[in-house]
C-alpha atoms as a PDB file:
ATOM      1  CA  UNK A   1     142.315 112.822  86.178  1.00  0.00           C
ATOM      2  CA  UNK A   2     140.815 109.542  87.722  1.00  0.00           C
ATOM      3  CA  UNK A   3     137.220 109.529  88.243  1.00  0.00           C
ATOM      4  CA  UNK A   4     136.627 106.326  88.416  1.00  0.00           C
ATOM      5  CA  UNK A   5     132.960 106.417  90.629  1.00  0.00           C
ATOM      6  CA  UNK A   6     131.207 108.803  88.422  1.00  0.00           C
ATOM      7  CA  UNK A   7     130.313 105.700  86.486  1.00  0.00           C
ATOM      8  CA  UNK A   8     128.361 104.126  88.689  1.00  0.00           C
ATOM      9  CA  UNK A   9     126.880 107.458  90.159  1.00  0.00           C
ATOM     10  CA  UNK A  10     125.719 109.697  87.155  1.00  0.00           C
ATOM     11  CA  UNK A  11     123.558 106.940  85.061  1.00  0.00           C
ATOM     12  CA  UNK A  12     121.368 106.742  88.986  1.00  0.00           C
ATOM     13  CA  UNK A  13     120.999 110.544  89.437  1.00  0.00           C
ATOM     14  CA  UNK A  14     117.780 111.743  89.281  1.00  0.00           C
ATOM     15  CA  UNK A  15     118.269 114.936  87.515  1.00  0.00           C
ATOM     16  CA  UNK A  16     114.671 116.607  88.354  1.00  0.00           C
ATOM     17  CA  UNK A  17     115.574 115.796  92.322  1.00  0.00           C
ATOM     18  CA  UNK A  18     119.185 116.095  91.774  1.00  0.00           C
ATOM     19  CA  UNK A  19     119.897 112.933  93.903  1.00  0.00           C
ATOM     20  CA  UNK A  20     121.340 109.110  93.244  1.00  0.00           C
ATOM     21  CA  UNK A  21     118.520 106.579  94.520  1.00  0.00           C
ATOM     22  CA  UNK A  22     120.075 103.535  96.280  1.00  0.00           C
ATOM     23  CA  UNK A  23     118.862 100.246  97.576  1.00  0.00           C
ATOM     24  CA  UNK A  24     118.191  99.858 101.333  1.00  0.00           C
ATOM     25  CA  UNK A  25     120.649  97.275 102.711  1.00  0.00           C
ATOM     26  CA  UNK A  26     119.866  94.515 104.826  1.00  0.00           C
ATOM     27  CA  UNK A  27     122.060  92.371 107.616  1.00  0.00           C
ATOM     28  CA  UNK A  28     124.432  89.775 105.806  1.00  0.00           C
ATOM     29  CA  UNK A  29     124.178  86.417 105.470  1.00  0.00           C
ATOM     30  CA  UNK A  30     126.047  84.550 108.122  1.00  0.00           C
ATOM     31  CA  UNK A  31     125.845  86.812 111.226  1.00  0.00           C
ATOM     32  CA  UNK A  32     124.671  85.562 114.287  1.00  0.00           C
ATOM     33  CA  UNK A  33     120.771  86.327 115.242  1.00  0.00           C
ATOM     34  CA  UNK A  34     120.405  89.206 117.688  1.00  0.00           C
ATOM     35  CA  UNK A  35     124.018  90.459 116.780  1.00  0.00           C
ATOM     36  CA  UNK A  36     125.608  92.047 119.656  1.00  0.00           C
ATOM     37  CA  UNK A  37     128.696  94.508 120.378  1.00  0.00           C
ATOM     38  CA  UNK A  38     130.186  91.133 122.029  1.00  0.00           C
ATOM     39  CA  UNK A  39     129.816  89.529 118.617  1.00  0.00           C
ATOM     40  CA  UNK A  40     132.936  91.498 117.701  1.00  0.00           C
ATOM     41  CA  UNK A  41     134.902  91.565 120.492  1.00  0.00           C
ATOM     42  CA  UNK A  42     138.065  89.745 121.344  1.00  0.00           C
ATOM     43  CA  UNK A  43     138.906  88.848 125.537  1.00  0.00           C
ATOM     44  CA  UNK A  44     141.911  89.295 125.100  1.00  0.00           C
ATOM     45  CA  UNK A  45     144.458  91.785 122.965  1.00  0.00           C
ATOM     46  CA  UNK A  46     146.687  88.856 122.130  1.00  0.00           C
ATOM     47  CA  UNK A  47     144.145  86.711 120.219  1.00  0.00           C
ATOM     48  CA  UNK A  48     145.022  87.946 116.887  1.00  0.00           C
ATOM     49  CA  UNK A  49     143.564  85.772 115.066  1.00  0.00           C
ATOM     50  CA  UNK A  50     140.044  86.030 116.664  1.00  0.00           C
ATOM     51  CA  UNK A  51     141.074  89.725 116.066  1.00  0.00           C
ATOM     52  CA  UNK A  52     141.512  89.820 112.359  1.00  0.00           C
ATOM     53  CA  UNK A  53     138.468  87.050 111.812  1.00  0.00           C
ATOM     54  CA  UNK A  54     136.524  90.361 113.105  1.00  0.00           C
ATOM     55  CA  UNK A  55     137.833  92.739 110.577  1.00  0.00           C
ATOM     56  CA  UNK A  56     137.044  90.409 108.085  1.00  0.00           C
ATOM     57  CA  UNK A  57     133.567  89.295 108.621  1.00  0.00           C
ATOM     58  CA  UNK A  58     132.057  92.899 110.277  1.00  0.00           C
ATOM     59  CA  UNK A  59     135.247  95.302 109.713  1.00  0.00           C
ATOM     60  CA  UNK A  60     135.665  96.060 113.054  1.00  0.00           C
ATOM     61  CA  UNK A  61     136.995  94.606 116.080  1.00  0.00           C
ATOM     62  CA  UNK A  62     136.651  96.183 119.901  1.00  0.00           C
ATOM     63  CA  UNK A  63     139.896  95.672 122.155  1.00  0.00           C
ATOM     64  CA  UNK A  64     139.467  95.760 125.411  1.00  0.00           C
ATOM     65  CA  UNK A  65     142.567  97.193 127.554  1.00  0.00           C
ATOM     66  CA  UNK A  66     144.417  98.121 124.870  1.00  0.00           C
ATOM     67  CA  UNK A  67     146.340 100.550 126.908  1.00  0.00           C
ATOM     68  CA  UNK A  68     146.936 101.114 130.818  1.00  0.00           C
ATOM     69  CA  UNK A  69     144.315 103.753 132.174  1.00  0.00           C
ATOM     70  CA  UNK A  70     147.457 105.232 133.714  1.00  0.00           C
ATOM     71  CA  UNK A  71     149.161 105.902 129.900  1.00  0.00           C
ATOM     72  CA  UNK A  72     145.273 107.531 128.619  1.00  0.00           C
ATOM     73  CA  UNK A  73     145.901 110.153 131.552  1.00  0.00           C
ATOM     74  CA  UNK A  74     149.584 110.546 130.635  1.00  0.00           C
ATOM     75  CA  UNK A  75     148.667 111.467 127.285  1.00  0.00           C
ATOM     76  CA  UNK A  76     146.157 113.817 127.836  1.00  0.00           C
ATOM     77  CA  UNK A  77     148.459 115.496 130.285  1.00  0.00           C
ATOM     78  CA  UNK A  78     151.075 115.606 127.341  1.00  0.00           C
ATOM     79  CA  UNK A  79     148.777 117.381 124.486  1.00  0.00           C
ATOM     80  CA  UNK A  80     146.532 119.055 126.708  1.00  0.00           C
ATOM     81  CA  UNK A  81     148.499 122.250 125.406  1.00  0.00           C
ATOM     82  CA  UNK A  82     147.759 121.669 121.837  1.00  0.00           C
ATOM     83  CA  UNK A  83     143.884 121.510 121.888  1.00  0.00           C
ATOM     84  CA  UNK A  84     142.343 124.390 119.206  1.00  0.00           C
ATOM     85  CA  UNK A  85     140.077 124.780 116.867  1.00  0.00           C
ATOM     86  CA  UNK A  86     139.016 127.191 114.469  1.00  0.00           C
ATOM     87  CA  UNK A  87     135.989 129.354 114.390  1.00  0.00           C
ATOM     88  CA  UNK A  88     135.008 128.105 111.018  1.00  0.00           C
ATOM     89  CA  UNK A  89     133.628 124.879 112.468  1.00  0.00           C
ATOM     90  CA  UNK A  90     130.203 124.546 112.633  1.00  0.00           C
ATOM     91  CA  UNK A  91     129.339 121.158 111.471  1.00  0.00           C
ATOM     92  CA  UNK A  92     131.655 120.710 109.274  1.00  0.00           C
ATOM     93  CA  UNK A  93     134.741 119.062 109.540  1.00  0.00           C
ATOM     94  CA  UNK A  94     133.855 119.212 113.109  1.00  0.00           C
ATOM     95  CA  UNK A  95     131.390 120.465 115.596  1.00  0.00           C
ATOM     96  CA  UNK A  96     131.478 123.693 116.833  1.00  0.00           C
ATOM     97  CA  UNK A  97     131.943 122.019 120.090  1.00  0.00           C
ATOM     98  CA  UNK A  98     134.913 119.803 119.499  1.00  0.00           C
ATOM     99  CA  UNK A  99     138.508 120.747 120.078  1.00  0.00           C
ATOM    100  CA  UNK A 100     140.997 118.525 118.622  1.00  0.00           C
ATOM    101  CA  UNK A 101     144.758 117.806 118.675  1.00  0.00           C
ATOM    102  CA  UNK A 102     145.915 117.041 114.996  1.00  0.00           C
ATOM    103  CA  UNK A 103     149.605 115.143 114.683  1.00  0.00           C
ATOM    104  CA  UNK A 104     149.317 113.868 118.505  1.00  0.00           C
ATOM    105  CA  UNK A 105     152.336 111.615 118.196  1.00  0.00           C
ATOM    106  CA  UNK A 106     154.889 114.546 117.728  1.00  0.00           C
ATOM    107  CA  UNK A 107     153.172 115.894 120.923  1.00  0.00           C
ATOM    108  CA  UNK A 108     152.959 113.020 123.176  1.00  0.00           C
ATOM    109  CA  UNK A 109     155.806 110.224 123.550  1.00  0.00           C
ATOM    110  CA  UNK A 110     153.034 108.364 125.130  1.00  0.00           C
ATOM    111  CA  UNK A 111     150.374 107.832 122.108  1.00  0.00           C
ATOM    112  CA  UNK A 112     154.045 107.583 119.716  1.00  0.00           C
ATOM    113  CA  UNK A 113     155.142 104.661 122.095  1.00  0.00           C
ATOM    114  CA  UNK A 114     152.095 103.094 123.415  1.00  0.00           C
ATOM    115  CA  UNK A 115     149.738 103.389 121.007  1.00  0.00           C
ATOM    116  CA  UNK A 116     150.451 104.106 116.972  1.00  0.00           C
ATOM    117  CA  UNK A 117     153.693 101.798 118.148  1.00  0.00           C
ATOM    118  CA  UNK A 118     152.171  98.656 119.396  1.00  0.00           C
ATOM    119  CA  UNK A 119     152.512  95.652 117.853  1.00  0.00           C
ATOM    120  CA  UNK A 120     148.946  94.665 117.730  1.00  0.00           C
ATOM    121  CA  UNK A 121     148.271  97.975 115.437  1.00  0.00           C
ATOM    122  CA  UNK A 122     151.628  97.109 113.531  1.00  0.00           C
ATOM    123  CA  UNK A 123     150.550  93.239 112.576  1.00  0.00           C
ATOM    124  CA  UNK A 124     147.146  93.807 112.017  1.00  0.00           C
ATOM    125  CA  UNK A 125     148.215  97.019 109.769  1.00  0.00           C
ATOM    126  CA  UNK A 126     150.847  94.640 107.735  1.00  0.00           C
ATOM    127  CA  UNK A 127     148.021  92.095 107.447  1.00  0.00           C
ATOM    128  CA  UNK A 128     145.442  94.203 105.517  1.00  0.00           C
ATOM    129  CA  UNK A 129     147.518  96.611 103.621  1.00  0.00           C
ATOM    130  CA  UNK A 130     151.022  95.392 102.786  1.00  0.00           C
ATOM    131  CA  UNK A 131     151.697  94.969  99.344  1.00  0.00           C
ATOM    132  CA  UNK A 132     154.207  92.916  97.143  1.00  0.00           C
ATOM    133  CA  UNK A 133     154.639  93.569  93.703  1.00  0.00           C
ATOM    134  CA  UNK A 134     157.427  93.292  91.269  1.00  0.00           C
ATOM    135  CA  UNK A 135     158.756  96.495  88.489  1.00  0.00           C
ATOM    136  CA  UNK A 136     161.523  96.727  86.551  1.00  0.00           C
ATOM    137  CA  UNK A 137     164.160  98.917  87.560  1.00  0.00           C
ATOM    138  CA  UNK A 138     166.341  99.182  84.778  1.00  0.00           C
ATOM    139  CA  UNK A 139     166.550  95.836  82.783  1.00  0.00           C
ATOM    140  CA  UNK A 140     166.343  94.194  86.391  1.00  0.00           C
ATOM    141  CA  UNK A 141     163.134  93.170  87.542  1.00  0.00           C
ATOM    142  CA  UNK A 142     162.771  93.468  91.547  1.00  0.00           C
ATOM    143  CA  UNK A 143     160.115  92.403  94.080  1.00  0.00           C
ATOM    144  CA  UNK A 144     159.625  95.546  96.231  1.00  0.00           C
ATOM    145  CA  UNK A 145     157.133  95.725  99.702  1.00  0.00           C
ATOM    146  CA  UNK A 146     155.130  98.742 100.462  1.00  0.00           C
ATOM    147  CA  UNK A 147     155.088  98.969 104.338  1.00  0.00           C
ATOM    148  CA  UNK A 148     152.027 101.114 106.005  1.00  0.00           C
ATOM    149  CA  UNK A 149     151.957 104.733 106.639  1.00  0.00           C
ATOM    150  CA  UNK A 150     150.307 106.258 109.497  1.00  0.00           C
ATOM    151  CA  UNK A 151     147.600 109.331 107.746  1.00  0.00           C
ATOM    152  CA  UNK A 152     146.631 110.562 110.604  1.00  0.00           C
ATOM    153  CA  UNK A 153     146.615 110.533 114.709  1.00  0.00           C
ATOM    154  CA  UNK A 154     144.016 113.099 115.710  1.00  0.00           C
ATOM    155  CA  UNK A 155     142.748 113.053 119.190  1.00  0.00           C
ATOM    156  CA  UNK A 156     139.121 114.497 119.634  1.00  0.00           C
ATOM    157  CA  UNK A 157     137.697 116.669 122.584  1.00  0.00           C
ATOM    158  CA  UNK A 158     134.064 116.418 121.994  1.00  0.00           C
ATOM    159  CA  UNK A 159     131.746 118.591 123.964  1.00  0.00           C
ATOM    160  CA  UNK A 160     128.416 118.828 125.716  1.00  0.00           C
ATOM    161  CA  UNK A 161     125.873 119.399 122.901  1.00  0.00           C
ATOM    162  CA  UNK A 162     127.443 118.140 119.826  1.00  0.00           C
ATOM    163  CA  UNK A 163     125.950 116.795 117.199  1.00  0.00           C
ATOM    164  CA  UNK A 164     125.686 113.891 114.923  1.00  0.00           C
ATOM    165  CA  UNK A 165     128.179 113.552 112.478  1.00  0.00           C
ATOM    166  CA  UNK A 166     127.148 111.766 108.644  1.00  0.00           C
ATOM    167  CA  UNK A 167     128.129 108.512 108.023  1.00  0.00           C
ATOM    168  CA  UNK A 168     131.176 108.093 105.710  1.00  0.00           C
ATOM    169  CA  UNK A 169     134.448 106.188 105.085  1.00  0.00           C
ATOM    170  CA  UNK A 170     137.932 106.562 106.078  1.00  0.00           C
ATOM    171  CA  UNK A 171     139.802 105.358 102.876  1.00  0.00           C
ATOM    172  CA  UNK A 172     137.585 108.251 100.596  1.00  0.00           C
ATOM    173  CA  UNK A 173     141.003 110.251 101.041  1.00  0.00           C
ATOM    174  CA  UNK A 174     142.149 107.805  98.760  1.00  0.00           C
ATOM    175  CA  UNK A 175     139.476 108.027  96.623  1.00  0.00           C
ATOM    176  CA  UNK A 176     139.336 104.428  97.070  1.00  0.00           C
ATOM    177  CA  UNK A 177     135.453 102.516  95.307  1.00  0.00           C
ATOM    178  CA  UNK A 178     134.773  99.303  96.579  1.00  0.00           C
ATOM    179  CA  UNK A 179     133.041  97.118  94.538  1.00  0.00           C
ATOM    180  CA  UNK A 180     130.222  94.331  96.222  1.00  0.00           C
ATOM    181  CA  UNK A 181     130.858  91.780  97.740  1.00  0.00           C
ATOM    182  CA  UNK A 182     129.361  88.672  99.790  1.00  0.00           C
ATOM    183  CA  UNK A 183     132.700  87.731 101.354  1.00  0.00           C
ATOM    184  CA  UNK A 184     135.969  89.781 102.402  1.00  0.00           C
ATOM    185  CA  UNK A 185     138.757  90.396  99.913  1.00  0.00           C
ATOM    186  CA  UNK A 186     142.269  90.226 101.185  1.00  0.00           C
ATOM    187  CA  UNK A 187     144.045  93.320  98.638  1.00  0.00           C
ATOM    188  CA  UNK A 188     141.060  95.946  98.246  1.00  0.00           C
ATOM    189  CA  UNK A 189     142.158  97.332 101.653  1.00  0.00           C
ATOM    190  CA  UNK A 190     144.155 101.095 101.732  1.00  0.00           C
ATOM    191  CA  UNK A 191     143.846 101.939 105.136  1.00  0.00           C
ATOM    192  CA  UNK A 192     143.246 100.551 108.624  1.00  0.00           C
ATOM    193  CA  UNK A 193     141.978 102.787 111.825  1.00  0.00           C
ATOM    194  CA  UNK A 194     142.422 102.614 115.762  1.00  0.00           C
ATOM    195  CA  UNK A 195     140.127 104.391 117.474  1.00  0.00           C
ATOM    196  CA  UNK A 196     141.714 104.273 121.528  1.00  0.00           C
ATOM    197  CA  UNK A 197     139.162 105.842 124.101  1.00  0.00           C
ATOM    198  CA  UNK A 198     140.495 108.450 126.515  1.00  0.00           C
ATOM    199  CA  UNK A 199     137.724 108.606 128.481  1.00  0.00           C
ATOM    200  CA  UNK A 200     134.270 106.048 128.575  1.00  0.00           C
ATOM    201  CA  UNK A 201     132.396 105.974 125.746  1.00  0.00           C
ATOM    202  CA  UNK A 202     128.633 105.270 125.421  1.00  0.00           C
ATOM    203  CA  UNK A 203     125.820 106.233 123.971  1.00  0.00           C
ATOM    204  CA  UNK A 204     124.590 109.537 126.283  1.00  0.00           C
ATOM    205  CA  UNK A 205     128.050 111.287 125.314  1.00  0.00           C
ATOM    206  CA  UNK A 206     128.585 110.324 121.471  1.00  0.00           C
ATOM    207  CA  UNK A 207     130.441 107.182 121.282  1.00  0.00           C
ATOM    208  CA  UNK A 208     131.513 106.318 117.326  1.00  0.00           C
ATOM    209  CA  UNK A 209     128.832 104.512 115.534  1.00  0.00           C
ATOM    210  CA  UNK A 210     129.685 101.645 113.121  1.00  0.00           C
ATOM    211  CA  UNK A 211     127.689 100.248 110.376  1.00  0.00           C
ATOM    212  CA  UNK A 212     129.075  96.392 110.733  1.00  0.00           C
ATOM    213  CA  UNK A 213     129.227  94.680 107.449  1.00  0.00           C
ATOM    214  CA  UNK A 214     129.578  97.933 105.367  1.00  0.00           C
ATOM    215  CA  UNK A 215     132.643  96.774 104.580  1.00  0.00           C
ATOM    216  CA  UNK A 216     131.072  94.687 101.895  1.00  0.00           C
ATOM    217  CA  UNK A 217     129.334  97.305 100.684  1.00  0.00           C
ATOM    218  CA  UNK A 218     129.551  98.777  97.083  1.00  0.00           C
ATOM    219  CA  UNK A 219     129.376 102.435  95.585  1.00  0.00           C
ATOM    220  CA  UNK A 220     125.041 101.228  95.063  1.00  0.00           C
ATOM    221  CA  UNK A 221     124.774 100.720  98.623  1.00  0.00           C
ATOM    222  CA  UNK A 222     123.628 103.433 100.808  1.00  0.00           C
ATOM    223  CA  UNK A 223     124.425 104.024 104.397  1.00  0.00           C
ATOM    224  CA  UNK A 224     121.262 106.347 104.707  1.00  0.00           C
ATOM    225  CA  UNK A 225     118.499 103.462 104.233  1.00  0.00           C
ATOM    226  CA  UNK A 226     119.870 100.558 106.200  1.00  0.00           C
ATOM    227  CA  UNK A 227     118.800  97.584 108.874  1.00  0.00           C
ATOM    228  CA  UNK A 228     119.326  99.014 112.575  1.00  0.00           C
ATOM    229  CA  UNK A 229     120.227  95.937 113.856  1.00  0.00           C
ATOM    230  CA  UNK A 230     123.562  96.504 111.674  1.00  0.00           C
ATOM    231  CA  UNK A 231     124.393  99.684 113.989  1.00  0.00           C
ATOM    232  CA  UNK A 232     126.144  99.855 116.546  1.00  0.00           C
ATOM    233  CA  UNK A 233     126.907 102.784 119.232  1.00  0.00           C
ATOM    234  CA  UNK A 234     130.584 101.274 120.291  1.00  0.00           C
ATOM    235  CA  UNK A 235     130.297 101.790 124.034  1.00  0.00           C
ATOM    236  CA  UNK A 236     134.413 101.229 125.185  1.00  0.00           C
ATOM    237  CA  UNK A 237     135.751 101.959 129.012  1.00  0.00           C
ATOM    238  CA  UNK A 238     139.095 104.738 129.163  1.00  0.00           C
ATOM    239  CA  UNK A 239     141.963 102.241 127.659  1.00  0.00           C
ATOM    240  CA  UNK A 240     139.941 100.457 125.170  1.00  0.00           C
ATOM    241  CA  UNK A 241     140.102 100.346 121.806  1.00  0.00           C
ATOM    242  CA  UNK A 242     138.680  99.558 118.894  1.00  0.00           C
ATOM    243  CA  UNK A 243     139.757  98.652 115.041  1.00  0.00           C
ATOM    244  CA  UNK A 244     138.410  99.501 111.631  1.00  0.00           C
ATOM    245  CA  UNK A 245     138.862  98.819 108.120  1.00  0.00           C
ATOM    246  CA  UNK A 246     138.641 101.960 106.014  1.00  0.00           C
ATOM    247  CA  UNK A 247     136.066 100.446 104.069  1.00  0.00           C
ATOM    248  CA  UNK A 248     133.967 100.582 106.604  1.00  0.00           C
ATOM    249  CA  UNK A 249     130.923 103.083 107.405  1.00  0.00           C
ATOM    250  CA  UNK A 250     130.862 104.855 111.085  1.00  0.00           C
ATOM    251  CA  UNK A 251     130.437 108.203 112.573  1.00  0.00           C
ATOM    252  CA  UNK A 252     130.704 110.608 115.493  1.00  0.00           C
ATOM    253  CA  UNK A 253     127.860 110.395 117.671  1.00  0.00           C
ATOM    254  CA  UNK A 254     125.891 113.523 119.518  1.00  0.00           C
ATOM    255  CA  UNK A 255     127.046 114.034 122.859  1.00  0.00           C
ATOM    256  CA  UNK A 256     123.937 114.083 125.460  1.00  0.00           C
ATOM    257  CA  UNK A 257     126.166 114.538 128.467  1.00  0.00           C
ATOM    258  CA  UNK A 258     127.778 117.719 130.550  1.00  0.00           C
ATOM    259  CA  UNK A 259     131.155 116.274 130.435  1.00  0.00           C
ATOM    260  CA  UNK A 260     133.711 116.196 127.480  1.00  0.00           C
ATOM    261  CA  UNK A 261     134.559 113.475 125.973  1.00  0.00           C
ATOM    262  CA  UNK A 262     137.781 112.272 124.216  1.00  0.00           C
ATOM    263  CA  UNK A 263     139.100 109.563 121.875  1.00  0.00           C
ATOM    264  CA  UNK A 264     142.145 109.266 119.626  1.00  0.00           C
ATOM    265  CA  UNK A 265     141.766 107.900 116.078  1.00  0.00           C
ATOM    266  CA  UNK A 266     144.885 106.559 113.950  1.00  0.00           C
ATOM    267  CA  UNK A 267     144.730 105.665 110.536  1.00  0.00           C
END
């Protein structure tokens, strides 16, 4: 069995309080004063580079039009069927107030061809988490390329009164630890996430917060006891999107408002 974290969290728990006590993390070196959402966000889908100099140095990047308004309605219209949820929910995974539609792209050609297919979530994908590594196969050594997989395409329906979700990671299904760092690492990387809104996001109805930067951070660094002014509520218009490293912290946000709302997430 691999349990490679419980070395860095047993020797910090506090075994009368039953808790690990981490540092409170501050803004990183390098970011512009009085960061702002526009900070991290390209004008234009085709500036990939701009794009991926995001990921890197915040580890996440807002798109703007990703998709045509016209394809978020067509996809809705094509998994609208499939919403459910189970009565189990009540906070955990989800809401009690939050439908969802797990597997969307064998549901809707739309988010299979418009979204988890576009090239921009392809290239960006390859650039973070392809791999190249030679093994011997027989007494012939051969280089061999791991392409990416998609883990998951879940489209959310969150409703009127939900509530905050906890911070956390994408890549822990890969029980991936990050170590520190000052700077990004090309190669520490197992998992890259498009979040595509359905309908406006903002503040009032729950939009996703990110913790930019938290990409750096390492299994001593605690998303509970952090600067503000790294959070961010990602406010996005129906069609835009927005892209994550897995490394990086973010969460569900309470919705305030008396309408749904809904947003897609591949990873």
């Amino acid at each position: 069995m691999n349990t490679k974290s419980r070395k860095y969290y047993e020797q910090r728990i506090d075994s009368n309080q039953g808790c690990v006590k981490l540092p409170t993390k501050t803004i990183p070196k390098g970011y512009p004063k009085n960061l702002t959402q526009k900070d991290f966000t390209v004008s234009d889908k085709s500036d990939f580079s701009s794009i991926i100099r995001n990921l890197e140095k915040y580890g996440v990047c807002v798109v703007p039009n990703f998709i045509e308004k016209s394809s978020c309605k067509e996809a809705l219209k094509e998994i609208q069927p499939k919403f459910y949820r189970y009565d189990s929910w009540n906070g955990s995974p989800f809401p009690k107030e939050t439908t969802v539609v797990t597997r969307s792209v064998l549901h809707s050609s739309t988010i299979l061809e418009k979204i988890v297919s576009d090239p921009l979530f392809g290239g960006v994908a390859e650039k973070f988490l392809n791999e190249r590594n030679y093994f011997m196969a027989g007494k012939v050594l051969k280089e061999y390329t791991c392409g990416i997989q998609l883990n998951s395409g879940i489209v959310y329906k969150v409703g009127p009164g939900a509530a905050d979700q906890g911070y956390h990671r994408e890549d822990y299904v890969h029980h991936t630890v990050h170590q520190s760092r000052n700077t990004f690492k090309h190669g520490e990387e197992t998992m890259l996430g498009l979040g595509v809104a359905f309908t406006d996001m903002s503040k009032e109805n729950g939009a996703t917060r990110f913790i930019v930067g938290s990409h750096l951070w390492g299994p001593y660094d605690a998303c509970g006891s952090f600067d503000k002014e790294m959070e961010f509520y990602i406010e996005a218009k129906e069609g835009d999107a927005v892209l994550f490293l897995g490394s990086v912290y973010h969460a569900a946000s309470a919705n305030h408002t008396s309408k749904d709302r809904i947003a897609g997430f591949f990873l």
